[in-house]
Protein backbone atom coordinates (compact mmCIF):
# COMPACT_ATOMS: atom_id res chain seq x y z
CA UNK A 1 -173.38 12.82 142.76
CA UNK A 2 -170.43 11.17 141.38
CA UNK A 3 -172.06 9.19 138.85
CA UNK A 4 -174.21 11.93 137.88
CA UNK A 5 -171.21 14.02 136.56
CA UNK A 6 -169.99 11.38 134.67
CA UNK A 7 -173.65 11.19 133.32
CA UNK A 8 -173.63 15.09 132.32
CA UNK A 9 -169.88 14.44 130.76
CA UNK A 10 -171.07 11.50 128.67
CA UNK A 11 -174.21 13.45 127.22
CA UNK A 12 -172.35 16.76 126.90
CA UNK A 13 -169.90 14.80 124.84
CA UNK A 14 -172.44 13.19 122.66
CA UNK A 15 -174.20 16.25 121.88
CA UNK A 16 -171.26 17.70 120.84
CA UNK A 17 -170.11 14.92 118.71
CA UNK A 18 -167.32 14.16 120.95
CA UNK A 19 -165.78 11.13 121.90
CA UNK A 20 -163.89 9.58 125.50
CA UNK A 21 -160.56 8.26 124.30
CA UNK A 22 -158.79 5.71 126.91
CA UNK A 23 -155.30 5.73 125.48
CA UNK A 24 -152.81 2.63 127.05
CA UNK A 25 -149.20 3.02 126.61
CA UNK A 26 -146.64 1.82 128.84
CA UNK A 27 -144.51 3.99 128.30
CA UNK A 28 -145.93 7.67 127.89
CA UNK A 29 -144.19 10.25 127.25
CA UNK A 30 -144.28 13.92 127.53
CA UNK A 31 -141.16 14.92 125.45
CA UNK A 32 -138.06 13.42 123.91
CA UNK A 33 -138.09 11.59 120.97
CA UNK A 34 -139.12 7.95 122.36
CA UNK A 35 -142.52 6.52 120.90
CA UNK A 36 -144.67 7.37 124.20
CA UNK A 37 -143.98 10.91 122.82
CA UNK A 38 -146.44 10.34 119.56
CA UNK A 39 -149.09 8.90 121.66
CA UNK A 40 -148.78 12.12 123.63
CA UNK A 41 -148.92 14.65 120.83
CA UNK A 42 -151.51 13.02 119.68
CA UNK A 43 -153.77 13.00 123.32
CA UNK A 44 -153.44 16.49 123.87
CA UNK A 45 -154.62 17.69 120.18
CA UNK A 46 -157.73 14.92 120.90
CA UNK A 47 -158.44 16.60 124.00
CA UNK A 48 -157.95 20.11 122.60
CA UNK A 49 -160.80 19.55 119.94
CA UNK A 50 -162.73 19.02 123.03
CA UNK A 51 -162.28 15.28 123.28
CA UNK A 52 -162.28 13.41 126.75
CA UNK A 53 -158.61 11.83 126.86
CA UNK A 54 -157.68 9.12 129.47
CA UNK A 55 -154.11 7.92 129.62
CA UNK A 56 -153.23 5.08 131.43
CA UNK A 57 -149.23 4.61 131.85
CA UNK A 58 -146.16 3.03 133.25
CA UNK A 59 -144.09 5.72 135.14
CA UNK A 60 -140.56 4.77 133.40
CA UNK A 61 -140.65 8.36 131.44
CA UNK A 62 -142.79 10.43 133.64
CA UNK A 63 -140.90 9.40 136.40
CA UNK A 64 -142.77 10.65 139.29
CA UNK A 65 -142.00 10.88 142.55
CA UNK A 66 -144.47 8.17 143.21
CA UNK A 67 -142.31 6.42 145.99
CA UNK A 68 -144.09 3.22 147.24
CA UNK A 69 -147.17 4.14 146.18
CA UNK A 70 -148.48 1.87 143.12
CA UNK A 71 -150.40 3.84 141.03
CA UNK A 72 -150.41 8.11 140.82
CA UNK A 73 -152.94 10.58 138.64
CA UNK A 74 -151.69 13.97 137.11
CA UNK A 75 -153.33 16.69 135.06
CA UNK A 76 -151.32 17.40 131.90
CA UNK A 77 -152.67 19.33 128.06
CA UNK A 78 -156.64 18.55 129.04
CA UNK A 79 -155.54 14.82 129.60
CA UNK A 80 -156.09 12.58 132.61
CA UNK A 81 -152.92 10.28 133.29
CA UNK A 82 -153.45 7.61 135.40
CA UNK A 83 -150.13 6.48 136.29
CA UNK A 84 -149.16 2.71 137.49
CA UNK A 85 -146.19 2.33 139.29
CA UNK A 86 -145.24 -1.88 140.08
CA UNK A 87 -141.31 -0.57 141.51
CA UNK A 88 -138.28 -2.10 140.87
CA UNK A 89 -136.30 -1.19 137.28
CA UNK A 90 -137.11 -3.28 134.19
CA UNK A 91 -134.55 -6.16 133.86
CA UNK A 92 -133.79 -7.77 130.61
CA UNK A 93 -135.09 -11.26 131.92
CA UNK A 94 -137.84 -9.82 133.66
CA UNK A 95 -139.56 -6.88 130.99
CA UNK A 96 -142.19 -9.12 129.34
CA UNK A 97 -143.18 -10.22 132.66
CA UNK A 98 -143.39 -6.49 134.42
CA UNK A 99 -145.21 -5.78 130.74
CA UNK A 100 -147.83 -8.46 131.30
CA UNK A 101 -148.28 -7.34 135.07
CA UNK A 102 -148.90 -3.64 133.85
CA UNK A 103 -151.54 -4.94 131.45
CA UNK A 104 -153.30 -6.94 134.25
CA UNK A 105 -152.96 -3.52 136.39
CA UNK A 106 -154.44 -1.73 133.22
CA UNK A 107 -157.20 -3.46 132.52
CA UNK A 108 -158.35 -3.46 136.13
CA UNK A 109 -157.95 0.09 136.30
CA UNK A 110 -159.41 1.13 132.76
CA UNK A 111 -162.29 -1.34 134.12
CA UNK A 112 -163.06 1.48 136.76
CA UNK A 113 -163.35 4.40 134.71
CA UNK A 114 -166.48 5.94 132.54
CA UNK A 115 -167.44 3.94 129.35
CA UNK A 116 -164.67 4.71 127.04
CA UNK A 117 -166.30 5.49 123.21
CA UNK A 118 -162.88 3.83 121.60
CA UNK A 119 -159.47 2.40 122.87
CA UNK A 120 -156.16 3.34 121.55
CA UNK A 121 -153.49 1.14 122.81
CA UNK A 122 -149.93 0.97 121.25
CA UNK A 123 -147.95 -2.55 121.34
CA UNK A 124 -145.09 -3.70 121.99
CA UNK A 125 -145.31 -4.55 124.69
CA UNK A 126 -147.18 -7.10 123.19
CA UNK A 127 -149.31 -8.08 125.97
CA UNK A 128 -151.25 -4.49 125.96
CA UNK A 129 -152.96 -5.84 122.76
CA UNK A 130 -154.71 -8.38 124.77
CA UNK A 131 -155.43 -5.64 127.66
CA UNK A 132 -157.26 -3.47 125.17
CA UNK A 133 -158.74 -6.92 123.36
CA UNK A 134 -160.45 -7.12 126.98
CA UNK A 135 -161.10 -3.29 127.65
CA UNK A 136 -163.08 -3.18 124.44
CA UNK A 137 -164.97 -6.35 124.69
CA UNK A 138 -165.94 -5.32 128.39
CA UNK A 139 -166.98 -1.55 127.03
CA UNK A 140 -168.27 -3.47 123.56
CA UNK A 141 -166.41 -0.29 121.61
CA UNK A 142 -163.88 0.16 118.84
CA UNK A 143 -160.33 -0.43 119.53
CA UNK A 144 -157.59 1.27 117.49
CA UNK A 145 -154.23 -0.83 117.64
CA UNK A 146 -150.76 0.38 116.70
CA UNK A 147 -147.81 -2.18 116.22
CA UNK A 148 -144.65 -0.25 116.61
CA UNK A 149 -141.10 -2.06 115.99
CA UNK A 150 -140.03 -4.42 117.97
CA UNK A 151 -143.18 -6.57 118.37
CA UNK A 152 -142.86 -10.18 118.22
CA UNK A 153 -146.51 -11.95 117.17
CA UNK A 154 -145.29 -14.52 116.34
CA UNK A 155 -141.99 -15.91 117.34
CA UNK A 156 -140.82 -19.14 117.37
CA UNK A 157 -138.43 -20.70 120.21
CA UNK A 158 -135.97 -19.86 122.89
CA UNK A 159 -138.27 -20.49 125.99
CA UNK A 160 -138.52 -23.23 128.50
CA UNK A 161 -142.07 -25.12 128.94
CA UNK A 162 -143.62 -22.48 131.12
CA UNK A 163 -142.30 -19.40 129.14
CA UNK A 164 -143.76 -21.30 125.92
CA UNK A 165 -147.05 -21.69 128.10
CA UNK A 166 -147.45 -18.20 128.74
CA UNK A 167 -146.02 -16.91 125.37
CA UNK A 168 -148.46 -18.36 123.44
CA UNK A 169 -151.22 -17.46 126.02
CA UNK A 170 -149.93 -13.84 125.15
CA UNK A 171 -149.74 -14.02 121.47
CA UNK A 172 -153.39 -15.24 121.81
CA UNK A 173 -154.79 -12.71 123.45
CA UNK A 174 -153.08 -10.58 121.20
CA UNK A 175 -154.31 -11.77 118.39
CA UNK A 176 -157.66 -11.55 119.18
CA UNK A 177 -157.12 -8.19 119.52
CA UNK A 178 -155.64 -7.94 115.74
CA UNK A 179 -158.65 -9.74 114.29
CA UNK A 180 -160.77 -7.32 116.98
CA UNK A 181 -159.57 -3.92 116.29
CA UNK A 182 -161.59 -1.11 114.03
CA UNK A 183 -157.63 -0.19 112.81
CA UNK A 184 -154.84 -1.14 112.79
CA UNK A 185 -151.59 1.65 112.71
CA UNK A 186 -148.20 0.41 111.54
CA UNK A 187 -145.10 2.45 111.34
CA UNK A 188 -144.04 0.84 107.74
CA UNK A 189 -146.00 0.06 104.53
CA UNK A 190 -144.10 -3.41 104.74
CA UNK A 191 -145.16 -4.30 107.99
CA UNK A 192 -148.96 -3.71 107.02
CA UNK A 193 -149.09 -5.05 103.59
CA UNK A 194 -147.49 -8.15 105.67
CA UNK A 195 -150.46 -8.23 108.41
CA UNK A 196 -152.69 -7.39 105.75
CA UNK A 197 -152.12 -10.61 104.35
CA UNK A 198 -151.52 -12.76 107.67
CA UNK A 199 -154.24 -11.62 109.93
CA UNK A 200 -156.95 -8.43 108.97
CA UNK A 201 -158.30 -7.13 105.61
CA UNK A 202 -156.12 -4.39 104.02
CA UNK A 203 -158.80 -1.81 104.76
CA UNK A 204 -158.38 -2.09 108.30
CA UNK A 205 -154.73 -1.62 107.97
CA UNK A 206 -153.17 2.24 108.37
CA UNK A 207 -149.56 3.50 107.82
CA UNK A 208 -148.45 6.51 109.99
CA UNK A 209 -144.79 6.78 109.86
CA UNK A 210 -142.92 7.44 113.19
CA UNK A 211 -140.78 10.38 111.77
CA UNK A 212 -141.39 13.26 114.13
CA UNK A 213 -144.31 14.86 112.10
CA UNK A 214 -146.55 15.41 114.84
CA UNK A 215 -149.01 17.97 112.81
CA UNK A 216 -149.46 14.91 110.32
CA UNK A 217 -149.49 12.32 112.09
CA UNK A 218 -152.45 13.66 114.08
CA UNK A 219 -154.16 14.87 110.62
CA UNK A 220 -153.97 10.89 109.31
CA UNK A 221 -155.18 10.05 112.79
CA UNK A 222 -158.01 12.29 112.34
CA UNK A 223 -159.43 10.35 109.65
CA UNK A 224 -159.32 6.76 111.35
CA UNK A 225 -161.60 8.95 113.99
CA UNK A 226 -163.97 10.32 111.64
CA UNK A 227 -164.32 6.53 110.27
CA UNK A 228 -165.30 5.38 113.71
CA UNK A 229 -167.46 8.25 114.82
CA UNK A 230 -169.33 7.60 110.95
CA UNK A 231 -170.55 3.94 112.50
């Protein structure tokens, strides 16, 4: 019975020209000004055009009351949150490798849920790049990447043998994500014209600035949609 509802979703959606959106970002967020707040603004406009939205999420803005449990689901603007919770508070030393476990967790998760028609993942952290690389080679759909500030592919030293080991196993993945994705969303016309010539053709490449302009941002989104939903 189960899978039959998901059957009646996934044709309802289609005949409506709709799409199922898995959106994965660490750090969602449902106000504030922090950049899991964009990703939200733009879910709940998706899933009021009548779009199926599924978030998966860290629970360092949420924050809730999740206790020992390790992973939580919540209801919130038409959009289904599925929220991972690995404990403990993020330590400098120890972020990238609580971000790499919550894109192990995410991929296993998103691996569970109806076929996703596109995947939307923000990065940093940089190893969700290589979780939606997977997601959308598993579902064989679209993925829509955006590199906020703050990402490091690539980066040179500082790290012993291991770290280096793992590093460049993570800036791997991540860039077969980069030469994967349908689009690719950058917060500054000098950070894209600079991928544009390192790693993807310029017409893959999008600028959204992150300046609080929800109503445009989504509009500008809109249009990297349409693209997608043309092919």
């Amino acid at each position: 019975m189960h899978g039959i509802k998901h059957l009646y979703s996934e044709l309802f959606l289609r005949e409506n020209g709709l799409l199922h959106i898995l959106i994965l970002h660490q750090s969602f967020a449902v106000n504030g000004s922090t950049p899991g707040r964009r990703f939200f603004e733009i879910g709940r406009r998706l899933a009021a055009e009548g779009h199926q939205v599924t978030v998966i999420t860290g629970n360092s803005e949420l924050r809730l009351p999740l206790g020992q449990k390790k992973i939580g689901l919540q209801q919130r603007e038409g959009m289904a949150i599925i929220v991972l919770n690995p404990g403990g508070g993020p330590v400098k030393r120890g972020q990238k490798r609580m971000s790499a476990s919550f894109a192990r967790q995410a991929v296993k998760q998103g691996r569970r849920l109806p076929p996703p028609d596109v995947v939307l993942v923000s990065s940093p952290p940089l190893a969700l790049a290589g979780a939606a690389s997977s997601l959308g080679s598993f579902y064989r759909v679209p993925i829509i990447l955006e590199i906020g500030e703050g990402d490091d592919f690539p980066t040179g030293g500082g790290y012993n043998l291991l770290e280096k080991f793992v590093h460049y196993s993570v800036q791997r993945s991540a860039l077969r994500a980069y030469c994967r994705a349908e689009s690719i969303i950058f917060t500054s016309r000098e950070a894209a014209l600079a991928a544009a010539e390192k790693f993807v053709p310029f017409g893959m490449v999008s600028v959204l600035p992150d300046d609080g302009d929800f109503e445009n941002t989504f509009h500008e989104f809109s249009k990297i949609v349409a693209t997608l939903r043309l092919r």
